[in-house]
Protein backbone atom coordinates (compact mmCIF):
# COMPACT_ATOMS: atom_id res chain seq x y z
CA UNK A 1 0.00 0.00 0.00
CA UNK A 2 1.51 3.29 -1.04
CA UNK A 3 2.25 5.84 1.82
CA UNK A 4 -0.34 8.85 2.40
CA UNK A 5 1.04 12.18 2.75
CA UNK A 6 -1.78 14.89 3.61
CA UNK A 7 -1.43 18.59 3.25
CA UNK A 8 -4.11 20.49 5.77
CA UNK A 9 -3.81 24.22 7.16
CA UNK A 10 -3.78 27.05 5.48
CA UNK A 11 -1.09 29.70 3.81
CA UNK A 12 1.11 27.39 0.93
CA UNK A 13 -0.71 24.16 0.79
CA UNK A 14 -1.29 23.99 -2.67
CA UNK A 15 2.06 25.64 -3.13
CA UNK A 16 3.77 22.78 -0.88
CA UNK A 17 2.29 20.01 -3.03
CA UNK A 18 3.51 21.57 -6.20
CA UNK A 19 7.22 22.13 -4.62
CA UNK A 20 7.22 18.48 -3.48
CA UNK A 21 6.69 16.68 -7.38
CA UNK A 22 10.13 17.24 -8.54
CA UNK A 23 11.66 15.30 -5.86
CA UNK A 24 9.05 12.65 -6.77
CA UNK A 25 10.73 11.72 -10.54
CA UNK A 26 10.60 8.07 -11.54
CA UNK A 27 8.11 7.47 -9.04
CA UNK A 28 4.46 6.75 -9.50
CA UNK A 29 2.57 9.58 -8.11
CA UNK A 30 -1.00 9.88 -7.37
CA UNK A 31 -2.25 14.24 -6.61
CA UNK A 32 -5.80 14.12 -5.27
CA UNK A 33 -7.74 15.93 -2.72
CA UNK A 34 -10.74 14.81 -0.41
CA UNK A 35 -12.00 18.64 -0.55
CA UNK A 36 -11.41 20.62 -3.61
CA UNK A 37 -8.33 21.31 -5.31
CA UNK A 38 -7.22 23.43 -8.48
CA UNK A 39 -6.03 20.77 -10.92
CA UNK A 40 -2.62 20.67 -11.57
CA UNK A 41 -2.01 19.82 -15.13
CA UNK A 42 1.13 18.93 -17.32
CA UNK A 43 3.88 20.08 -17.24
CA UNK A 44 3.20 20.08 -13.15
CA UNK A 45 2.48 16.83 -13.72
CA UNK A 46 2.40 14.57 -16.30
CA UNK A 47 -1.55 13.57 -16.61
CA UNK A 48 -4.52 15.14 -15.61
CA UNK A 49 -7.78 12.66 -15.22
CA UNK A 50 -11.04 14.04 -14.35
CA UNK A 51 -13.68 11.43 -13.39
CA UNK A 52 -11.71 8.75 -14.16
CA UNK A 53 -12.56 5.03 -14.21
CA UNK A 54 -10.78 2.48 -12.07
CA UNK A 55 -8.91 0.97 -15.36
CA UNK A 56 -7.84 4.36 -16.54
CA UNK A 57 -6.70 5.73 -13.14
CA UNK A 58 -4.44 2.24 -12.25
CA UNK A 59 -3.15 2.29 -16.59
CA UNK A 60 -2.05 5.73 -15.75
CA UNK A 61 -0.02 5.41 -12.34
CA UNK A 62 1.53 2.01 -13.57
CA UNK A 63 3.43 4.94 -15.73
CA UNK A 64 6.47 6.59 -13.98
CA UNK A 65 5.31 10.36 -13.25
CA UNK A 66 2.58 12.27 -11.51
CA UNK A 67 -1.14 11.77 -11.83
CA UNK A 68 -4.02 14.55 -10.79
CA UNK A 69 -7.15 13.17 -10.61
CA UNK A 70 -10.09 13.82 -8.82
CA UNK A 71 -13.81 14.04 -9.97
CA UNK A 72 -15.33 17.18 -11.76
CA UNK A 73 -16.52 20.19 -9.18
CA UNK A 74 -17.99 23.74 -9.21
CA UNK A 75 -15.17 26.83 -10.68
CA UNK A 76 -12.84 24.62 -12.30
CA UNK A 77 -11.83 22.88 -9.05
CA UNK A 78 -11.25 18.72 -8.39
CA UNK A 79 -13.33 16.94 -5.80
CA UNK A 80 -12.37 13.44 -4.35
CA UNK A 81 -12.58 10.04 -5.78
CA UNK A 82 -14.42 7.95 -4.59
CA UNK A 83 -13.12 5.53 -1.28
CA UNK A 84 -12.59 2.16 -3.62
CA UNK A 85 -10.79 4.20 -6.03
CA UNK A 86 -8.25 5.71 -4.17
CA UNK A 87 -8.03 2.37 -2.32
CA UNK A 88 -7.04 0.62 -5.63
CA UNK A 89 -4.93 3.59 -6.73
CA UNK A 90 -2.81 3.16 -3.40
CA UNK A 91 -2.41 -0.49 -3.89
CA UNK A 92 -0.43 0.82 -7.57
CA UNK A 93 0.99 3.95 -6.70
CA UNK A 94 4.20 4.51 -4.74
CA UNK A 95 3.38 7.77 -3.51
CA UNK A 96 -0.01 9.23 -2.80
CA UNK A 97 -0.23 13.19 -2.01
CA UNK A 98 -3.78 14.38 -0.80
CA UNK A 99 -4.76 17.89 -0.24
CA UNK A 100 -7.72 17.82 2.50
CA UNK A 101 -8.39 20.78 4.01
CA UNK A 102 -9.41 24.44 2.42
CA UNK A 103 -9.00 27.65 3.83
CA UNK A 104 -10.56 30.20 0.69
CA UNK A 105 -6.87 31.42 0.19
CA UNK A 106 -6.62 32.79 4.09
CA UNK A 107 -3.05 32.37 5.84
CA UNK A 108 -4.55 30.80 9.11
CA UNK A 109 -7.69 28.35 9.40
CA UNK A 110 -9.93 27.12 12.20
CA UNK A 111 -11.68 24.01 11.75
CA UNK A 112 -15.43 22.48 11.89
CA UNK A 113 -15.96 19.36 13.69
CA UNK A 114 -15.99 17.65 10.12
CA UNK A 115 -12.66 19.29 9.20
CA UNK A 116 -10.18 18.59 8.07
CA UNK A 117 -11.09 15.66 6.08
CA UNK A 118 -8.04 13.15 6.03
CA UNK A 119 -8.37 10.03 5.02
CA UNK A 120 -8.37 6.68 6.68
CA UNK A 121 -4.21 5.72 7.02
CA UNK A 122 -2.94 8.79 6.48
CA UNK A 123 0.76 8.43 7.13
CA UNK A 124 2.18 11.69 7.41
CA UNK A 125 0.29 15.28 7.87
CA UNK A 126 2.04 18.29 6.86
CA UNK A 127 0.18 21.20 8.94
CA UNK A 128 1.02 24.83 6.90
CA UNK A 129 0.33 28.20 8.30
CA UNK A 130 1.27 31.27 6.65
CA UNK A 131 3.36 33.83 8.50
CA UNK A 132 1.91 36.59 6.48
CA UNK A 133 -1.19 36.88 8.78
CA UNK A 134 0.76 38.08 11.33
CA UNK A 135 -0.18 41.92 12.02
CA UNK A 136 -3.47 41.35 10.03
CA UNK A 137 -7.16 41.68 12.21
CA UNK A 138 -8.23 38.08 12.71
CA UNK A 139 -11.09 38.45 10.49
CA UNK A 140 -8.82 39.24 7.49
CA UNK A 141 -6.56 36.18 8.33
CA UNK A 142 -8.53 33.50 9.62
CA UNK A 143 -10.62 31.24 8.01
CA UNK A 144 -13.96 30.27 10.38
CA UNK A 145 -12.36 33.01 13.28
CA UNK A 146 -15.41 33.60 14.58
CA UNK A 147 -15.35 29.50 15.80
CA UNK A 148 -12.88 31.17 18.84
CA UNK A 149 -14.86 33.13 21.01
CA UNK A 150 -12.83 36.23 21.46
CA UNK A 151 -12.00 36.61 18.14
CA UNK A 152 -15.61 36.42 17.35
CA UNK A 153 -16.47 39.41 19.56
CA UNK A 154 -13.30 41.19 18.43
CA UNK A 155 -12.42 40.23 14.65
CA UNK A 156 -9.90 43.67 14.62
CA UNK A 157 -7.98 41.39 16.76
CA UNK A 158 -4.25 41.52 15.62
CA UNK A 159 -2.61 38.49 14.76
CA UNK A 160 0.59 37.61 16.76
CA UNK A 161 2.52 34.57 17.99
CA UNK A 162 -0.11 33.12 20.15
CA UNK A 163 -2.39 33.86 17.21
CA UNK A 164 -0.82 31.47 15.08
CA UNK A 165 0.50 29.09 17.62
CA UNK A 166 -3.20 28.87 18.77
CA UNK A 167 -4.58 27.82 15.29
CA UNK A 168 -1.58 25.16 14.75
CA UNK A 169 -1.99 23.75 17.70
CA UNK A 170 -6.00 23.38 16.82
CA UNK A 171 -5.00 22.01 13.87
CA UNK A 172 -2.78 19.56 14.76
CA UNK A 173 -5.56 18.36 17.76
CA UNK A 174 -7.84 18.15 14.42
CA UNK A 175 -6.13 16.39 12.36
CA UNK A 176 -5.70 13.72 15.39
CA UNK A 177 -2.41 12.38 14.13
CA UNK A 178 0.72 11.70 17.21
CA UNK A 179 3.39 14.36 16.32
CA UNK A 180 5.56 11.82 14.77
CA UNK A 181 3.51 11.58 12.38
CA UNK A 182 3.00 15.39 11.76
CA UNK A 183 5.14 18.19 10.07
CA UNK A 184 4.40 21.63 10.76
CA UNK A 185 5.95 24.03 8.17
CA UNK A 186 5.43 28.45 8.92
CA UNK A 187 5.57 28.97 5.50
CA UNK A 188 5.78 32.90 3.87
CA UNK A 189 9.25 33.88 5.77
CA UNK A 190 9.93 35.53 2.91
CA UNK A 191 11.74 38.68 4.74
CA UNK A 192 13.74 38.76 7.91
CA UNK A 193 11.17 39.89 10.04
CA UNK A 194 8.70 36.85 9.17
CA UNK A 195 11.84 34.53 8.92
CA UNK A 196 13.11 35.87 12.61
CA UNK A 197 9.11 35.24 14.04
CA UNK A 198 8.84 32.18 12.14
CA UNK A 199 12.10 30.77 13.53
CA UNK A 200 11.08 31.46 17.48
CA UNK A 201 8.01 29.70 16.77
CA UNK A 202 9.26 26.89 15.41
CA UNK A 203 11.55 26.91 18.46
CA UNK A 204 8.25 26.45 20.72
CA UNK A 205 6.59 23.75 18.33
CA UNK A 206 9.62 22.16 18.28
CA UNK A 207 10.41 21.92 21.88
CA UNK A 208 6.52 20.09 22.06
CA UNK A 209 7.79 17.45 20.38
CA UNK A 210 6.98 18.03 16.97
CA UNK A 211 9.30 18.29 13.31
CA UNK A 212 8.64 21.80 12.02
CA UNK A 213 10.05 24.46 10.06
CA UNK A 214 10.20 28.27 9.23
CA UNK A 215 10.42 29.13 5.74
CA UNK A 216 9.28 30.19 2.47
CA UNK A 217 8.22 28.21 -0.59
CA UNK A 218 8.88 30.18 -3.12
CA UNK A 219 12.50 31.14 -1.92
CA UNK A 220 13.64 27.72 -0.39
CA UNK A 221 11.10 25.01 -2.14
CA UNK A 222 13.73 22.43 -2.52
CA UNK A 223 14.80 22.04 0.78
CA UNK A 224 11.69 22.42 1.89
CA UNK A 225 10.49 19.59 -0.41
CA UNK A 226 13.27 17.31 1.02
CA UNK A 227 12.96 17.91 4.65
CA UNK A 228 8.94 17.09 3.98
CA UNK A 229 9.05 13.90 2.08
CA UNK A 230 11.80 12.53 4.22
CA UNK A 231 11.26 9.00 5.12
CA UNK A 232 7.89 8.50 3.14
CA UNK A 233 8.73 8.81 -0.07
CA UNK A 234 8.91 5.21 -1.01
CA UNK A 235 6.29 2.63 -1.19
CA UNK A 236 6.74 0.19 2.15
């Protein structure tokens, strides 16, 4: 059965998936989502299949390369397969990479009871949270803020470290994985000030035990990539 890495949070997760598939050639990739995801087509990857049947789906990821699929959905965007489907498609692929969580482009994100939606033997959890939000009014930043009391009665609220720390640490309670199985990555340090904040937050997160990161994306992608796929980028 091919490893599970999902990508949940908010502020790069999109970004983070498309960062990791050039560390991921040779292999046989499977991009899906169990939300809604903006397809990534060739030459991100090398096939896009919308609705696809069960032959189609396992002819395509016996082929070395990347394969987005998910079925049709409103604005252009993937939904998920259905559970048999991307049960047979792990039982071919090497690699699966599932994006299960939205947050309507937001840095930061609060979630329902039914979020986010990872699914059944997830493996690894990568957890991103943008460190542009910080300085922003909680409403601006923060998708569902009004689901924390305070914020809800003051949404001019300023986001700061115990902002951000509060809505990883909800998300990583959500997404009910042990923190060996989680990576947490502040992503948008993308000037010394949000790289110097990120770092002394990653200093708490990782002093509770869990593998995280400061950094940025679209500056540092390939070591970013690395440190993420480390140890679960082959099929057991």
């Amino acid at each position: 059965m091919a490893p599970l890495l999902a990508v949940i949070g908010a502020g790069g997760k999109t970004t983070a998936l498309r960062c990791l598939l050039p560390h991921l050639t040779g292999q046989h990739v499977l991009l899906t989502t169990t939300t809604h995801i903006y397809p990534l087509a060739p030459p991100h990857t090398r096939l896009l299949l919308t609705d696809p049947t069960e032959p189609a789906l396992l002819d395509a990821l016996r082929v070395p390369g990347a394969v987005c699929a998910g079925r049709q959905a409103e604005d252009g965007k993937l939904s998920a397969l259905p559970t048999a489907l991307l049960e047979a498609a792990r039982r071919t692929a090497d690699l699966v990479l599932c994006e299960a969580d939205g947050a309507h482009h937001l840095p930061l994100k609060l979630h329902r009871a039914d979020e986010p939606v990872l699914p059944p033997q997830t493996d690894r959890c990568l957890i991103v949270a943008g460190l542009s939000a910080w300085g922003q009014p909680v409403a601006q930043a923060v998708h569902r803020y009004a689901l924390h009391p305070r914020w809800a009665h003051d949404p001019v609220l300023p986001v700061g470290a115990e902002e951000i720390l509060f809505c990883i640490h909800e998300t990583a309670a959500a997404c009910g994985l042990p923190p060996r199985q989680v990576r947490i990555l502040l992503n948008q340090a993308d000037t010394l000030l949000s790289a110097a904040q990120g770092a002394a937050l990653a200093e708490r997160l990782t002093a509770e035990g869990f593998s995280c990161r400061a950094g940025s994306l679209q500056q540092e992608a390939d070591a970013l990539a690395a440190w993420i796929l480390a140890g679960i980028s082959a099929k057991d």
